[in-house]
Protein backbone atom coordinates (compact mmCIF):
# COMPACT_ATOMS: atom_id res chain seq x y z
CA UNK A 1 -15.02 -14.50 79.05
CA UNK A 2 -13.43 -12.53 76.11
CA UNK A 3 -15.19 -10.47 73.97
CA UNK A 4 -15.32 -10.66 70.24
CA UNK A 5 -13.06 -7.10 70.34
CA UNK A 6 -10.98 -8.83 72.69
CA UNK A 7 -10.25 -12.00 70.99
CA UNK A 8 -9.34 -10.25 67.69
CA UNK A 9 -7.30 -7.57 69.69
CA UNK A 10 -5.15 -10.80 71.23
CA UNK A 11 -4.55 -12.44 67.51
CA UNK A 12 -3.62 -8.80 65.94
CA UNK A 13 -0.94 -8.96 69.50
CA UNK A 14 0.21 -12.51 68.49
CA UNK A 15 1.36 -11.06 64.95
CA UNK A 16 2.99 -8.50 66.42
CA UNK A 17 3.80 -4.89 65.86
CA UNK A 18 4.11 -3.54 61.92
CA UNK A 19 1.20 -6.54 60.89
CA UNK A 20 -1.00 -5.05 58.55
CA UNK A 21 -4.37 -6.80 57.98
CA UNK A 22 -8.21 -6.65 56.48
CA UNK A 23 -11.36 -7.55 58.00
CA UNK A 24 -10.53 -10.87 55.93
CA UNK A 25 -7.86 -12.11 58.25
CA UNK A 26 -10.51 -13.00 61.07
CA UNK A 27 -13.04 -14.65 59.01
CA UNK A 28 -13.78 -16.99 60.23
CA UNK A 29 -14.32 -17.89 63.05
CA UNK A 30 -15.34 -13.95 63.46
CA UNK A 31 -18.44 -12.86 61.20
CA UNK A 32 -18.33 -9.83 58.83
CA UNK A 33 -20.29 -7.75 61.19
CA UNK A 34 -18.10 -8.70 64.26
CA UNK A 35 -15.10 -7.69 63.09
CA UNK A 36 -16.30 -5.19 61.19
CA UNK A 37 -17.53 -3.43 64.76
CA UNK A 38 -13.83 -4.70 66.55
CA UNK A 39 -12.04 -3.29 63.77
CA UNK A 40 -13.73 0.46 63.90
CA UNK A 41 -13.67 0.25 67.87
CA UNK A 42 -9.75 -0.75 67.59
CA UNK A 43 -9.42 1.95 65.21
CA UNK A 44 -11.31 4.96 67.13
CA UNK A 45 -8.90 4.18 70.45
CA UNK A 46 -5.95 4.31 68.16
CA UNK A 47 -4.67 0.94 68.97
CA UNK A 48 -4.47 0.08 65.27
CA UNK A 49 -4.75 2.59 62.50
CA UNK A 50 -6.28 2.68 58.84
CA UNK A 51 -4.29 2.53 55.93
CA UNK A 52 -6.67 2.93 53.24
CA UNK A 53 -9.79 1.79 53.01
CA UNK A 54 -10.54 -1.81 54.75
CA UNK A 55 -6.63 -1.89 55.44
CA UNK A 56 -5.30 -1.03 58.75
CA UNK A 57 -1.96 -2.08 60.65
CA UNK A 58 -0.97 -2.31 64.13
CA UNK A 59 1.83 0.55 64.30
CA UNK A 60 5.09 0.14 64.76
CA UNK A 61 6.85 2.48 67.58
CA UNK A 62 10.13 4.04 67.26
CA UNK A 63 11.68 5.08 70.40
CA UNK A 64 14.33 6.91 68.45
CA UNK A 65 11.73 9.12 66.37
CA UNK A 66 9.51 8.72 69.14
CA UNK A 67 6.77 8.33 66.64
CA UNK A 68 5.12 5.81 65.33
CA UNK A 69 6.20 4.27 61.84
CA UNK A 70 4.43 4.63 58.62
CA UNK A 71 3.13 0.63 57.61
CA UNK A 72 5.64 -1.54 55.45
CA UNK A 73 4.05 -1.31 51.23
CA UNK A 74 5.17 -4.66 51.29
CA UNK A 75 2.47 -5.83 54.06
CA UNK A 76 -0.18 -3.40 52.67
CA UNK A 77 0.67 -5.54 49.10
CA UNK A 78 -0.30 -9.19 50.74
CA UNK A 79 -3.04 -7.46 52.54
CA UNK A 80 -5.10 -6.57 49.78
CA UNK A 81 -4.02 -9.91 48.18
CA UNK A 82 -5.60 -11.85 50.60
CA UNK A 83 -8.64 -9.26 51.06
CA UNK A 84 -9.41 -10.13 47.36
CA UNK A 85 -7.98 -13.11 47.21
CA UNK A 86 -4.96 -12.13 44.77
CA UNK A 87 -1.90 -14.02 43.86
CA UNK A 88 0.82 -11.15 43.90
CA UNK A 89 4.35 -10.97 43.13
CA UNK A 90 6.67 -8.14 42.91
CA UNK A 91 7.43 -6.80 39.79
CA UNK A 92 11.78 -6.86 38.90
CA UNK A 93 12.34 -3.50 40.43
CA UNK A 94 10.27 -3.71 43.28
CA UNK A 95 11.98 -6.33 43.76
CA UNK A 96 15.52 -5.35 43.48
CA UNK A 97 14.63 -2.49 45.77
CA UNK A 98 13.38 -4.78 48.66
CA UNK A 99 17.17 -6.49 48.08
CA UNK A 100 18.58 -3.12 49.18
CA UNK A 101 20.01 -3.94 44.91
CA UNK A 102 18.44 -0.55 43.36
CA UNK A 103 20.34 2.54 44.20
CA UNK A 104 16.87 4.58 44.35
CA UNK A 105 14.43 4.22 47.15
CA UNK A 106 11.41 4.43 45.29
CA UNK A 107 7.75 5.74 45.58
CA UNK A 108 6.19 3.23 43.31
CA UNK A 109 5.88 -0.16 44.11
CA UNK A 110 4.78 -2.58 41.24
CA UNK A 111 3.22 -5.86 41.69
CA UNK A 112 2.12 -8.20 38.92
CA UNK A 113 -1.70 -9.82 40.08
CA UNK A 114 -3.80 -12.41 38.80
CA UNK A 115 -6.79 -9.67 39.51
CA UNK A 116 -7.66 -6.71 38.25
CA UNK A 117 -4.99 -3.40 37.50
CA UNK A 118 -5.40 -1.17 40.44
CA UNK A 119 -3.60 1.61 41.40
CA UNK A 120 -3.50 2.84 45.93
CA UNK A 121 -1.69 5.57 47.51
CA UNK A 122 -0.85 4.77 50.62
CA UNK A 123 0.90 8.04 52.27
CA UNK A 124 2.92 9.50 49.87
CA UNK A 125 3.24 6.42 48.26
CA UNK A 126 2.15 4.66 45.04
CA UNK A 127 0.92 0.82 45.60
CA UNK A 128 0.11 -0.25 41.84
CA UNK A 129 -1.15 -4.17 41.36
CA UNK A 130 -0.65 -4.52 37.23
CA UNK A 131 -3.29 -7.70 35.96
CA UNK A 132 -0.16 -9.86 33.94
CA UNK A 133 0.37 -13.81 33.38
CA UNK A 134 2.05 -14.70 36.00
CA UNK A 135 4.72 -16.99 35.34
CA UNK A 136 6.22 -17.89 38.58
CA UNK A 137 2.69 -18.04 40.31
CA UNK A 138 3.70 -21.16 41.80
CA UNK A 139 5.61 -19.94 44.16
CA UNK A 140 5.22 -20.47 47.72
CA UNK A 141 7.29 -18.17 49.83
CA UNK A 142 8.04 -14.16 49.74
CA UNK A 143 11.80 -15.19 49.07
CA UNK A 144 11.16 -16.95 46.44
CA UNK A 145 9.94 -14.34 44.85
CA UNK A 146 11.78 -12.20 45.67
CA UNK A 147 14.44 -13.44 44.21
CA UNK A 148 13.39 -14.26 41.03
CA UNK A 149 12.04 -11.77 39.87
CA UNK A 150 15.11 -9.49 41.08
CA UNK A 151 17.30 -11.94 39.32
CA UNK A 152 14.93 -11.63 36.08
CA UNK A 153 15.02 -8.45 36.01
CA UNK A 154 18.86 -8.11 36.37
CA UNK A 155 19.37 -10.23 33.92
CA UNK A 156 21.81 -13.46 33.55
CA UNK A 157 25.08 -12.00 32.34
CA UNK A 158 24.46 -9.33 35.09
CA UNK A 159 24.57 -12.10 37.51
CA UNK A 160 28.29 -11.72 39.24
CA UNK A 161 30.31 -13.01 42.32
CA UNK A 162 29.40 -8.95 43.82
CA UNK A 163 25.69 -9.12 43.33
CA UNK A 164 25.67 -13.02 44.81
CA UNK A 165 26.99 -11.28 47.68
CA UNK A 166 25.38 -8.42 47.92
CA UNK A 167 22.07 -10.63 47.62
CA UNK A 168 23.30 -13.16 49.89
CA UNK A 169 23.89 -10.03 52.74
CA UNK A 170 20.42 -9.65 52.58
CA UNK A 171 18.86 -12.79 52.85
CA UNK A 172 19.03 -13.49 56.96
CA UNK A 173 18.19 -16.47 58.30
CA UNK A 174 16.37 -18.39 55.56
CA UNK A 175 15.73 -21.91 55.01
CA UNK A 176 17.60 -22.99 52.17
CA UNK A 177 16.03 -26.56 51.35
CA UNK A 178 12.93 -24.59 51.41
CA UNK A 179 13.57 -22.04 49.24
CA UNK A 180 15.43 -24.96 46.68
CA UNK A 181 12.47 -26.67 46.69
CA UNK A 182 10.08 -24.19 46.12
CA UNK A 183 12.17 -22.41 43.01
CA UNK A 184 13.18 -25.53 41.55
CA UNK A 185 10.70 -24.81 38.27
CA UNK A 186 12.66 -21.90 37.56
CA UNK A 187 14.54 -21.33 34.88
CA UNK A 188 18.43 -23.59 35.25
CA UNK A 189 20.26 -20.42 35.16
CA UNK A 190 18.01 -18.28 37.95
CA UNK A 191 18.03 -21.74 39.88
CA UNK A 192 21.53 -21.79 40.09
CA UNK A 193 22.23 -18.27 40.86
CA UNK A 194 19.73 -19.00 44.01
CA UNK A 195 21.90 -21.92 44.94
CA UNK A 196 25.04 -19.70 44.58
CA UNK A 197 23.01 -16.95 47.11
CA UNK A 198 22.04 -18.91 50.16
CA UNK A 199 24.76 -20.64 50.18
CA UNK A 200 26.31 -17.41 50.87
CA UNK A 201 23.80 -16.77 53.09
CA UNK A 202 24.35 -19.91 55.19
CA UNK A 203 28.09 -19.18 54.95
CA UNK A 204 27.96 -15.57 55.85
């Protein structure tokens, strides 16, 4: 029979390598103490790692660095969101910067939160949660968001047959009806720009 340790060890497997998670993630069925004590066992034989305080991920290897990889912001974002029960969204240029669309790789990432401001430095890193209406709360899936508040922040007469490209490169395998039906609140203009993108995406 598996052990408490050993059944949270298998579901932080099933999410695979890079998943970054809180003690929240496994309760229930798991109480606060169990995975509390799984979590600091898993931690002390270095089979997942602490990010910050109740945040850890399950590295990610590279056999070309032959090191393992700092965790993605982006994870450690929706991690605290569902620790404290957040609704998140990226802010414009965090945004544009996850669309490969900012020239800058930068240190500070920006999400607007339904909870409180809150600043975390994760490495060398800024993580920064800024308490704003959110406007596009709504919103179901990372793309969607994604895209638009990059497209908000870019602004409508920035909008042009390079950057639907460029945007569309990035997008991968996404469902389009999905991602229609979910953004269809938007604004007309943002709405139809995200038409204009995946179907470049489905055409690419």
């Amino acid at each position: 029979m598996q052990t408490v340790s050993e059944k949270i060890l298998a579901r932080i497997y099933s999410r695979g390598m890079g998943w970054v998670f809180s003690k929240i993630d496994f309760i229930p069925p798991f109480s606060a103490v169990e995975v509390r004590k799984a979590l600091s066992d898993l931690s002390k034989k270095g089979t997942i790692r602490r990010v910050s305080q109740g945040i850890y991920h399950y590295p990610r290897y590279s056999e070309i660095l032959q090191q393992y990889l700092s965790p993605d912001i982006e994870q450690v974002a929706y991690a605290y969101a569902r620790k404290f029960n957040w609704r998140i969204q990226p802010s414009g240029n965090t945004a544009l910067n996850y669309l490969g669309l900012s020239t800058q790789v930068s240190a500070r990432h920006l999400y607007i939160s339904d909870g409180p401001s809150r600043t975390y430095e994760i490495g060398n890193q800024s993580l920064e949660f800024k308490h704003m209406a959110m406007k596009e709360s709504g919103l179901q899936y990372r793309e969607s968001r994604l895209l638009v508040q990059a497209l908000k922040a870019l602004g409508k007469e920035h909008i042009t047959p390079d950057i639907i490209k460029k945007i569309s490169d990035t997008m991968g395998n996404v469902s389009s009806d999905k991602i229609l039906r979910d953004s269809q609140r938007v604004s007309v203009w943002i709405y139809e720009a995200i038409k204009e993108i995946l179907k470049g995406s489905q055409n690419g």
